[in-house]
Protein backbone atom coordinates (compact mmCIF):
# COMPACT_ATOMS: atom_id res chain seq x y z
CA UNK A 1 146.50 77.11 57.70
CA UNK A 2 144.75 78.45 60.82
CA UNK A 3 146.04 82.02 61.65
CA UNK A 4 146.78 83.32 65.41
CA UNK A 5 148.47 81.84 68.07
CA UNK A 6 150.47 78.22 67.75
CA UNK A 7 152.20 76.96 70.69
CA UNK A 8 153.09 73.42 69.60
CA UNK A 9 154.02 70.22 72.76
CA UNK A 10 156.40 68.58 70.17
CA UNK A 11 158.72 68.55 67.46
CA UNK A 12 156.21 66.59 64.95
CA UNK A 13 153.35 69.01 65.82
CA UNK A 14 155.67 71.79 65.41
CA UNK A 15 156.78 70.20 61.89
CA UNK A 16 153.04 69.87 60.93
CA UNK A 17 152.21 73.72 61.40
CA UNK A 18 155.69 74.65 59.24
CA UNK A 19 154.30 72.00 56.59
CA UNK A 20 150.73 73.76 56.21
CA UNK A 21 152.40 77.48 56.52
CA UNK A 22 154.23 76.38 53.60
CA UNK A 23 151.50 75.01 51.53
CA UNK A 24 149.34 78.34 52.16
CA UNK A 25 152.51 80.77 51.86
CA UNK A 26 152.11 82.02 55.58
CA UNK A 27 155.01 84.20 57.04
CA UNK A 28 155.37 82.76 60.60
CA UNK A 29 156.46 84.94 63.95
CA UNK A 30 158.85 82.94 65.59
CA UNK A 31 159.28 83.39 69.52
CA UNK A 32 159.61 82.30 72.97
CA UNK A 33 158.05 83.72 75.75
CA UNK A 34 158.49 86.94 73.90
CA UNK A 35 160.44 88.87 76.02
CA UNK A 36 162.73 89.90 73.20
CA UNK A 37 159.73 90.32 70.70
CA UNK A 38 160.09 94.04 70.74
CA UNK A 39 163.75 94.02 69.76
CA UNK A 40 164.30 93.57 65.98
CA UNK A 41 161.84 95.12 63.63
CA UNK A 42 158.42 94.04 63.65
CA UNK A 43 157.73 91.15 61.69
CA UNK A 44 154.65 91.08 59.27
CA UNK A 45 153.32 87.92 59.70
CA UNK A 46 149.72 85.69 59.22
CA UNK A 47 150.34 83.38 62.21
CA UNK A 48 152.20 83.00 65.50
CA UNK A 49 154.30 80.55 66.58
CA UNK A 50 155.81 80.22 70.31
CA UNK A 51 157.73 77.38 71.80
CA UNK A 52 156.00 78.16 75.78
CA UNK A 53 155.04 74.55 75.56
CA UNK A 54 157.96 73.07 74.24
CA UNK A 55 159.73 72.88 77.77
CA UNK A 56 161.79 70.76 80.52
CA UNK A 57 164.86 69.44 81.06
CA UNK A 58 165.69 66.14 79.09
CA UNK A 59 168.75 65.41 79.78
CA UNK A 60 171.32 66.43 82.53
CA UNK A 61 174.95 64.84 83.40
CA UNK A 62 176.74 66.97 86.24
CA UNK A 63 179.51 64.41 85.98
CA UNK A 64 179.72 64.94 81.99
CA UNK A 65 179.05 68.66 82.36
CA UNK A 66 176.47 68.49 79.86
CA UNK A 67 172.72 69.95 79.52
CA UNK A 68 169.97 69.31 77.55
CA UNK A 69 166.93 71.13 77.41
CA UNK A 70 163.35 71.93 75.30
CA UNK A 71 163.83 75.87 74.00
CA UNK A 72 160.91 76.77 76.06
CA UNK A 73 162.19 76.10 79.33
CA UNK A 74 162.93 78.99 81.66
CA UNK A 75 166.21 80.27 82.29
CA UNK A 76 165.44 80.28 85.90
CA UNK A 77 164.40 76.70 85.68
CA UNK A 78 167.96 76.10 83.90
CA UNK A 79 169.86 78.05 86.45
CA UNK A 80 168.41 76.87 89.26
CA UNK A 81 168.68 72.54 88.03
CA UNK A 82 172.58 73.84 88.00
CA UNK A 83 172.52 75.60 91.20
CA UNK A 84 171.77 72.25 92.90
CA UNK A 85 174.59 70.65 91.95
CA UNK A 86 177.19 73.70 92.06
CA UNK A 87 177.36 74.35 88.05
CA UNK A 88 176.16 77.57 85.95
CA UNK A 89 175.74 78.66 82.39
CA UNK A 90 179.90 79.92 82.34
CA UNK A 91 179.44 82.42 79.52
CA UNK A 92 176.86 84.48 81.94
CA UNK A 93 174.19 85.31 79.76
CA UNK A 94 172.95 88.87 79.66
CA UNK A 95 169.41 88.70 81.09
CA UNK A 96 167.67 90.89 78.81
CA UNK A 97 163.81 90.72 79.59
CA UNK A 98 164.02 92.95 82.57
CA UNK A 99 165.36 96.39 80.65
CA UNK A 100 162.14 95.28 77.81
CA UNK A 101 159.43 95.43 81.01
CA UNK A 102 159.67 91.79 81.80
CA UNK A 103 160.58 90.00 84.78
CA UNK A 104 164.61 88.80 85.46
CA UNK A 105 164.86 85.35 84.09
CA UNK A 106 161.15 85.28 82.24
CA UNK A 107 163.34 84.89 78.73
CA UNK A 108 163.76 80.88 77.59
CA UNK A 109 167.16 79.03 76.91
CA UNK A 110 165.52 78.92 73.19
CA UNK A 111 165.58 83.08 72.90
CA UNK A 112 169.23 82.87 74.94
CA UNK A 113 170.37 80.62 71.81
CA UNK A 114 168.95 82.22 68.96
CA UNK A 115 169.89 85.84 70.03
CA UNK A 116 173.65 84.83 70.69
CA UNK A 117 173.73 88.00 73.45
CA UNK A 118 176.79 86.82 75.61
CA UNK A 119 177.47 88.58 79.09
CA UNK A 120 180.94 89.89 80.43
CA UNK A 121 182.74 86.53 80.83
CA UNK A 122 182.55 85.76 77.47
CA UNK A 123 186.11 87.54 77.65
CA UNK A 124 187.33 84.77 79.18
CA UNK A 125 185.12 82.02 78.64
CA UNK A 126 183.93 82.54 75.57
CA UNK A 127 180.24 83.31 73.97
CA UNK A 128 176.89 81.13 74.10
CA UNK A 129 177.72 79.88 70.73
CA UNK A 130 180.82 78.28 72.41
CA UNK A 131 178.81 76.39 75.09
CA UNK A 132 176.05 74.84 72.47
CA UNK A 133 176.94 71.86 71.65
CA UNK A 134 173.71 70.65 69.36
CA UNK A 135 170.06 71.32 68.44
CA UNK A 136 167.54 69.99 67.24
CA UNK A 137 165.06 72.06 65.36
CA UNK A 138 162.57 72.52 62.27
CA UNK A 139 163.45 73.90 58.71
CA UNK A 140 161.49 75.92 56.37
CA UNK A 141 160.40 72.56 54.46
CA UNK A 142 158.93 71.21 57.76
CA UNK A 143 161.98 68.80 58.15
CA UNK A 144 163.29 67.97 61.90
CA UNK A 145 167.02 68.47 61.74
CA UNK A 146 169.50 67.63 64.39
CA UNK A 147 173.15 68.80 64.60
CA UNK A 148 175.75 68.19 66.93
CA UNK A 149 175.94 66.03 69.95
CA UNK A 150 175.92 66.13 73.39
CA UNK A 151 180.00 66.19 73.91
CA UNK A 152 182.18 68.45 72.34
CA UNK A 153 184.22 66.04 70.45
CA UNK A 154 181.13 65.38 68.32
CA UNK A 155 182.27 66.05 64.96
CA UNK A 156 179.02 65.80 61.79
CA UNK A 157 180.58 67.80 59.25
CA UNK A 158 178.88 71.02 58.87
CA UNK A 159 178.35 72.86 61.93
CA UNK A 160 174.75 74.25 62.06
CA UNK A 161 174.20 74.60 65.74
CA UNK A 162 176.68 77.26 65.24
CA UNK A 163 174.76 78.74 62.74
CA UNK A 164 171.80 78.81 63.92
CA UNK A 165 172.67 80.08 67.00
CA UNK A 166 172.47 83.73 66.73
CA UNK A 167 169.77 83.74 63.38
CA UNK A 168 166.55 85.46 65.98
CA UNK A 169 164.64 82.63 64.44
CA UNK A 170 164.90 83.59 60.87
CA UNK A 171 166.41 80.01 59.38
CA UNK A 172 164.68 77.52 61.63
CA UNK A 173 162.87 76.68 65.10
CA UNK A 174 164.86 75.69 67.52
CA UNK A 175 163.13 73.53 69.65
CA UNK A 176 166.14 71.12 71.80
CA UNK A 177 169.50 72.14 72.32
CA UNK A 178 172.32 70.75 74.08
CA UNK A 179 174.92 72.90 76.38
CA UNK A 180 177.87 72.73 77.95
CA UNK A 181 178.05 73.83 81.76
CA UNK A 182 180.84 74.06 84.17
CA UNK A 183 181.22 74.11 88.08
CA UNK A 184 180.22 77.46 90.01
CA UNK A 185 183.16 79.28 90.89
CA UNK A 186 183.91 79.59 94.15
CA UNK A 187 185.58 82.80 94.85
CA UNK A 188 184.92 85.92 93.20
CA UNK A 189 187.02 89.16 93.75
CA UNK A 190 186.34 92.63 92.46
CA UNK A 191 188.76 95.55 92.10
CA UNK A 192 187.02 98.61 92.00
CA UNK A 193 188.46 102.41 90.62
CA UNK A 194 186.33 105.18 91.33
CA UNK A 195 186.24 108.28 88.61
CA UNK A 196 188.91 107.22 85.93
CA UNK A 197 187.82 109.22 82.80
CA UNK A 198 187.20 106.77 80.24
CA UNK A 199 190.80 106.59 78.15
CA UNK A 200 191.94 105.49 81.75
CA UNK A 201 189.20 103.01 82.15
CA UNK A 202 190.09 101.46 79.38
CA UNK A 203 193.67 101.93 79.40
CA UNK A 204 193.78 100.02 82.70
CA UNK A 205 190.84 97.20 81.96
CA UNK A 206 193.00 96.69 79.25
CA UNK A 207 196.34 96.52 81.04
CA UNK A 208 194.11 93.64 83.38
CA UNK A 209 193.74 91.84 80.69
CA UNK A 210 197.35 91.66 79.44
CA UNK A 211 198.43 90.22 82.95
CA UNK A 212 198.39 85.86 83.39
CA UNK A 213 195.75 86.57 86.29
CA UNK A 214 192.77 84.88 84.19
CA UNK A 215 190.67 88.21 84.73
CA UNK A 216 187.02 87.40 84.19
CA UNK A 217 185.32 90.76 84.12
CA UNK A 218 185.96 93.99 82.86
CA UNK A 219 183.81 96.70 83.04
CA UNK A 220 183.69 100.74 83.28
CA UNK A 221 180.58 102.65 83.98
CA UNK A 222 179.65 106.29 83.86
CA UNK A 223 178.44 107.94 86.80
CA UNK A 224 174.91 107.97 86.31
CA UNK A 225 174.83 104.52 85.45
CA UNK A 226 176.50 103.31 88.31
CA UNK A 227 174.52 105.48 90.72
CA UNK A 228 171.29 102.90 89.57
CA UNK A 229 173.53 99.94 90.96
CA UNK A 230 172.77 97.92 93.89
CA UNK A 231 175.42 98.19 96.10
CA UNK A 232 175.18 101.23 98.19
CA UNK A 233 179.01 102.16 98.67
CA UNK A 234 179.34 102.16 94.49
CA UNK A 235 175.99 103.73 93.91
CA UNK A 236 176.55 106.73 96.34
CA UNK A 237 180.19 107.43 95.26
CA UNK A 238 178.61 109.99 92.59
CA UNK A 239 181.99 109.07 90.42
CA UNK A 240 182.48 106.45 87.43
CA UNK A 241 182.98 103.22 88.44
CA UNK A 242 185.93 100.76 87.07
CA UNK A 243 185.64 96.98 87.94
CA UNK A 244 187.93 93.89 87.23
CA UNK A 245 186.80 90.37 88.52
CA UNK A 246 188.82 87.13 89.02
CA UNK A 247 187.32 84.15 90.04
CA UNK A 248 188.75 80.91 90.87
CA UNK A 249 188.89 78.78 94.04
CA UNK A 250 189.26 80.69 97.15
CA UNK A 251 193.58 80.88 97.90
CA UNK A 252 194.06 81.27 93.73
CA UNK A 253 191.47 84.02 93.13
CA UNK A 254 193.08 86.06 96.52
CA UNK A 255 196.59 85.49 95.40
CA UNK A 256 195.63 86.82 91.89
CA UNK A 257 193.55 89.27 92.89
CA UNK A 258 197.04 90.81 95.23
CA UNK A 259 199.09 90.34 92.33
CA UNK A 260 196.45 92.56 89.47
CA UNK A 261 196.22 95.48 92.37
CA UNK A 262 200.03 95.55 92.40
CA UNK A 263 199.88 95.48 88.43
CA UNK A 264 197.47 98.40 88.52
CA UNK A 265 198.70 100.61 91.71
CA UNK A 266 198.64 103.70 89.73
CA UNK A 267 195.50 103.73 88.58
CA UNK A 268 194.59 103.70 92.57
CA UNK A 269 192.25 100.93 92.97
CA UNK A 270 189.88 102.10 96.20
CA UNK A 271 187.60 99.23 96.98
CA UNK A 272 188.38 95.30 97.15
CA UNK A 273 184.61 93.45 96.53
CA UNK A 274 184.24 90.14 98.62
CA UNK A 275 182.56 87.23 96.90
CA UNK A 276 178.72 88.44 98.32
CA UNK A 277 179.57 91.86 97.04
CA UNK A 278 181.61 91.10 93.47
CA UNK A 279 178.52 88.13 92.68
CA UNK A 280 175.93 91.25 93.67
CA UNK A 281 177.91 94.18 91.51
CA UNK A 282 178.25 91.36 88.22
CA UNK A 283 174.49 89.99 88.66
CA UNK A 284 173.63 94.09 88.30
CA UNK A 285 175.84 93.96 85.05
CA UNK A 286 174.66 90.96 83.92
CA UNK A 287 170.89 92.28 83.97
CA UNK A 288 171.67 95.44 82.75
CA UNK A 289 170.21 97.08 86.02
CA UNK A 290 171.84 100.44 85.30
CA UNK A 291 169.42 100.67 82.57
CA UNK A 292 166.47 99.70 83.81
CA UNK A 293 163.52 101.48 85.03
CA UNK A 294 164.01 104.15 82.42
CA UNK A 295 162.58 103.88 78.68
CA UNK A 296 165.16 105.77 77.09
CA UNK A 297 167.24 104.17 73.39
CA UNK A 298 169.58 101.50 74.28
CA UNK A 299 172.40 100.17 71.70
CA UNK A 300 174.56 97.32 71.90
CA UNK A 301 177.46 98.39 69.86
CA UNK A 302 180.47 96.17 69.35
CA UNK A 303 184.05 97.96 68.85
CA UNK A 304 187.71 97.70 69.17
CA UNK A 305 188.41 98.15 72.75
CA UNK A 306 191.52 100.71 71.85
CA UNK A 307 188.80 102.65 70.00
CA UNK A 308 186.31 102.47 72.42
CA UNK A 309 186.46 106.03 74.35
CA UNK A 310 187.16 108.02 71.31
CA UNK A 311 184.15 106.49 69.50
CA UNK A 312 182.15 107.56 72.55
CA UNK A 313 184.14 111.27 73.16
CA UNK A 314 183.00 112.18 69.72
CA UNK A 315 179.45 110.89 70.08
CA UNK A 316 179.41 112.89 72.89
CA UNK A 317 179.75 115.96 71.14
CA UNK A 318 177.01 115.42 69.74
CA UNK A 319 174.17 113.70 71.66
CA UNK A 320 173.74 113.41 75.75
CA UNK A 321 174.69 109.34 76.13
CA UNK A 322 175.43 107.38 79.13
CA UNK A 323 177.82 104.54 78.77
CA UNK A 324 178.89 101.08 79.99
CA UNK A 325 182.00 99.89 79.07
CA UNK A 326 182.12 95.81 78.91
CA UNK A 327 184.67 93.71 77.60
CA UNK A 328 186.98 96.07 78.21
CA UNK A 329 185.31 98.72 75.79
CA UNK A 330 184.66 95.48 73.36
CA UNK A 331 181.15 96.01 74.12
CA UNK A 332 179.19 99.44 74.45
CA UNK A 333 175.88 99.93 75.96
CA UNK A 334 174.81 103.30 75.10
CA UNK A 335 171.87 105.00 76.31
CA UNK A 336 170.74 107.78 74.50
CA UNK A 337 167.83 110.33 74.74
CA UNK A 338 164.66 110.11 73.16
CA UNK A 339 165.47 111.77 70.05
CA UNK A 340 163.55 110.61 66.45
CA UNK A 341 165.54 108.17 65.48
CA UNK A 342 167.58 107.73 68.61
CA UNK A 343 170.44 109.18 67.35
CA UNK A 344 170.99 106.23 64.91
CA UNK A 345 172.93 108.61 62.09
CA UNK A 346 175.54 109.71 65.02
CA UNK A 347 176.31 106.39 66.11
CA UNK A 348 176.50 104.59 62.84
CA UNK A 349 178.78 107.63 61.75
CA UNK A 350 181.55 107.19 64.23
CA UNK A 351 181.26 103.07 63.49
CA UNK A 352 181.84 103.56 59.88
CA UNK A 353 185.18 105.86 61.10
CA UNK A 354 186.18 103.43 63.70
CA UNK A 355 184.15 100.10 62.85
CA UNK A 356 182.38 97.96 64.32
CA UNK A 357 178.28 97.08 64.68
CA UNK A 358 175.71 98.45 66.37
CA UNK A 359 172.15 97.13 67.42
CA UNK A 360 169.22 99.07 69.03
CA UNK A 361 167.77 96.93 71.37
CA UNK A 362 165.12 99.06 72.96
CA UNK A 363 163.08 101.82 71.41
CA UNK A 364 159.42 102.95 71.03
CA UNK A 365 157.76 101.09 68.18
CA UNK A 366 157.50 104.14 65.76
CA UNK A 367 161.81 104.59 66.05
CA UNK A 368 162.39 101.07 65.53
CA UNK A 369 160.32 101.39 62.26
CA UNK A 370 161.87 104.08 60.68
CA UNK A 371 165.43 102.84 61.63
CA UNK A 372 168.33 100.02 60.95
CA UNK A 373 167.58 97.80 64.39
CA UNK A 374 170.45 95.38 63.33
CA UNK A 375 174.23 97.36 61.47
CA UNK A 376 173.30 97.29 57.75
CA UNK A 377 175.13 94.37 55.79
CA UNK A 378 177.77 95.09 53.33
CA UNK A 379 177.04 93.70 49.88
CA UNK A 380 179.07 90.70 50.18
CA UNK A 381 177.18 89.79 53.22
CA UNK A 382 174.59 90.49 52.26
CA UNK A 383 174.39 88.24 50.03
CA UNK A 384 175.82 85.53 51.65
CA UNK A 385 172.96 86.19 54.52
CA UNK A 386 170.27 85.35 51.78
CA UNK A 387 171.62 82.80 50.29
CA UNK A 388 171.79 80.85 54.09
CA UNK A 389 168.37 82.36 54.57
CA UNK A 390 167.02 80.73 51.06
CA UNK A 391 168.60 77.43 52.20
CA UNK A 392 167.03 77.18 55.38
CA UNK A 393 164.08 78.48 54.75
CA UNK A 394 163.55 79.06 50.74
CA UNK A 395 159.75 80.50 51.17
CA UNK A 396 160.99 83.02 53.45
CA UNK A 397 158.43 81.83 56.43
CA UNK A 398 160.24 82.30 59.55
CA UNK A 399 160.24 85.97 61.33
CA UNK A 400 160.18 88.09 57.73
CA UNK A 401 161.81 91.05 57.89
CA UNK A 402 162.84 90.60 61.48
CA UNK A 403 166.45 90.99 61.15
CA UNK A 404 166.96 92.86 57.57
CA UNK A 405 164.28 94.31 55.62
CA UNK A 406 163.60 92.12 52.60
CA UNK A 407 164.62 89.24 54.13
């Protein structure tokens, strides 16, 4: 086959270039627009193949709540079809490209699917592999597969929109899929608690989400982090900052909103965010703007909540980290210093004591190569993982090596 740069219009064209990478054995580099090609280890591969072309809206019902979409389309494009008629992507997607040196929104719906990398509300309203509801895409053998539907009472046996969501492009190309969207909310409120340490961050994020008040948001951030956010008032506190959302229709989310700072009086909320404010302080989250600008480690590390501060007490012993709390403490965004392998043995040490998985998302090439981007499988998985991979994909062409070496 012809090596370089592929960027196929259509599904048959893009089945044509899988067929003649197969005949000639050619590893393939899956991607986008690439604004997530330098997360994951670098794949080794004799051609390129991007789905930029592959774009545009095919299919959109406001009244059935329902989106369809090439994978190269823009997120911006996407958001802003849904803007028009009051709807949004509910699980609020973390917009990634901007802390990788790309423009907000530059990523495609195709890279949001295959990366899985759900924002806060996915404590409420679940992740993006909740809101796809089918794809359409291209197999290792060059075959065009389609799975699911376009409602969520679509039922075809073996769910592999599910599964391919999240795969960074290893099993197949994704090049349709199909989402569920729901109406904008209209009312968002934001308690805010200036300089908890972090057991009491996530002592009361977790109390928040105990209560019936449908809380939408949790988040705790450590000073230096929130000093980088956009709001003024939170930015020039100098002290952590604590923040719980709810979001509803305007009477609802007020009522609940009165009723959560009664539930958490003693942990002193200070500041009540009106909708501008709240939308302005979550968009920050939701781009990871508190770690932008800077070129320092990042890690996405997944935890249990109750676990969450000690984890991050004990790492702190050890290396200089600043650290966002989402999901309660579900989620951990840790920012490290440059060190040689950006201090990969201290945080995997603490997650075998307390469990969990970590992934570094940004890093200079050279640390990326010489460490585990993605948490090491266990045995059992990984065999599992190959086994999926060889079905998919038996030559191995897609993204080699990209998420585990070997694979």
């Amino acid at each position: 086959m012809r090596l370089g740069f592929h960027a196929p219009q259509t599904e048959e064209e893009l089945s044509q270039i899988v067929l003649e990478a197969a005949e000639s054995r050619t590893p393939l580099e899956i991607m986008g627009k690439g604004t997530k090609r330098e997360l994951g280890h670098a794949v080794r591969a004799g051609a390129v193949v991007s789905t930029e072309n592959m774009k545009g809206i095919t299919l959109y019902e406001p009244t059935e709540l329902v989106m369809v979409a090439k994978c190269g389309t823009p997120l911006t494009e996407i958001e802003a079809a849904l803007a028009e008629n009051d709807q949004e992507l509910a699980c609020e997607p973390v917009d990634i490209a901007p802390v990788m040196g790309y423009g907000p929104g530059e990523g495609t719906v195709g890279g949001l699917v295959a990366t899985n990398i759900s924002g806060s509300r996915r404590i409420l309203k679940g992740a993006v592999r909740d809101h796809v509801l089918g794809v359409t895409a291209v197999n290792g053998r060059g075959e065009i597969i389609k799975s699911g539907g376009r409602v969520m009472k679509n039922v075809t046996g073996y769910d592999i929109a599910r599964t391919l969501v999240g795969s960074w492009g290893t099993l197949a190309v994704m090049c349709e899929v199909a989402l569920k969207v729901l109406p904008v909310q209209r009312e968002s409120r934001t308690l805010v608690f200036f300089g908890l340490t972090d057991f009491a961050a996530v002592e009361a994020l977790c109390l928040a989400m105990g209560t019936p008040y449908e809380v939408s948001g949790t988040v705790h951030l450590h000073a230096p982090l929130a000093a980088r956010l956009s709001d003024a008032d939170l930015a020039g506190n100098g002290k952590a900052v604590t923040a719980i959302r709810v979001e509803s229709f305007p009477a609802s989310a007020r009522y609940r909103t009165s009723r959560l700072r009664e539930a958490l009086l003693a942990y002193g909320p200070e500041l009540e965010l009106d909708t501008d404010r709240s939308q302005t302080f979550w968009k920050d989250v939701r781009s990871l703007k508190m770690f932008q600008g800077t070129k320092h480690p990042l890690w996405r590390v997944s935890t249990v909540p109750s676990k969450a501060a000690t984890l991050v007490g004990n790492l702190a012993r050890k290396v200089d980290v600043h650290v966002a709390y989402d999901w309660s403490g579900g989620l951990l965004w840790i920012e490290t210093p440059s060190l040689t392998d950006a201090a990969a043995v201290d945080i995997r040490r603490q997650l075998a004591e307390f469990g969990g998985h970590a992934t570094l998302i940004r890093a200079d090439a050279a640390i990326r190569k010489e460490t585990d981007v993605f948490q090491p499988l266990e045995p059992p998985h990984d065999v599992l993982a190959a086994k999926l991979k060889h079905a998919f994909d038996p030559l191995g062409l897609f993204n080699p090596g990209r998420l585990y070496r070997g694979q």
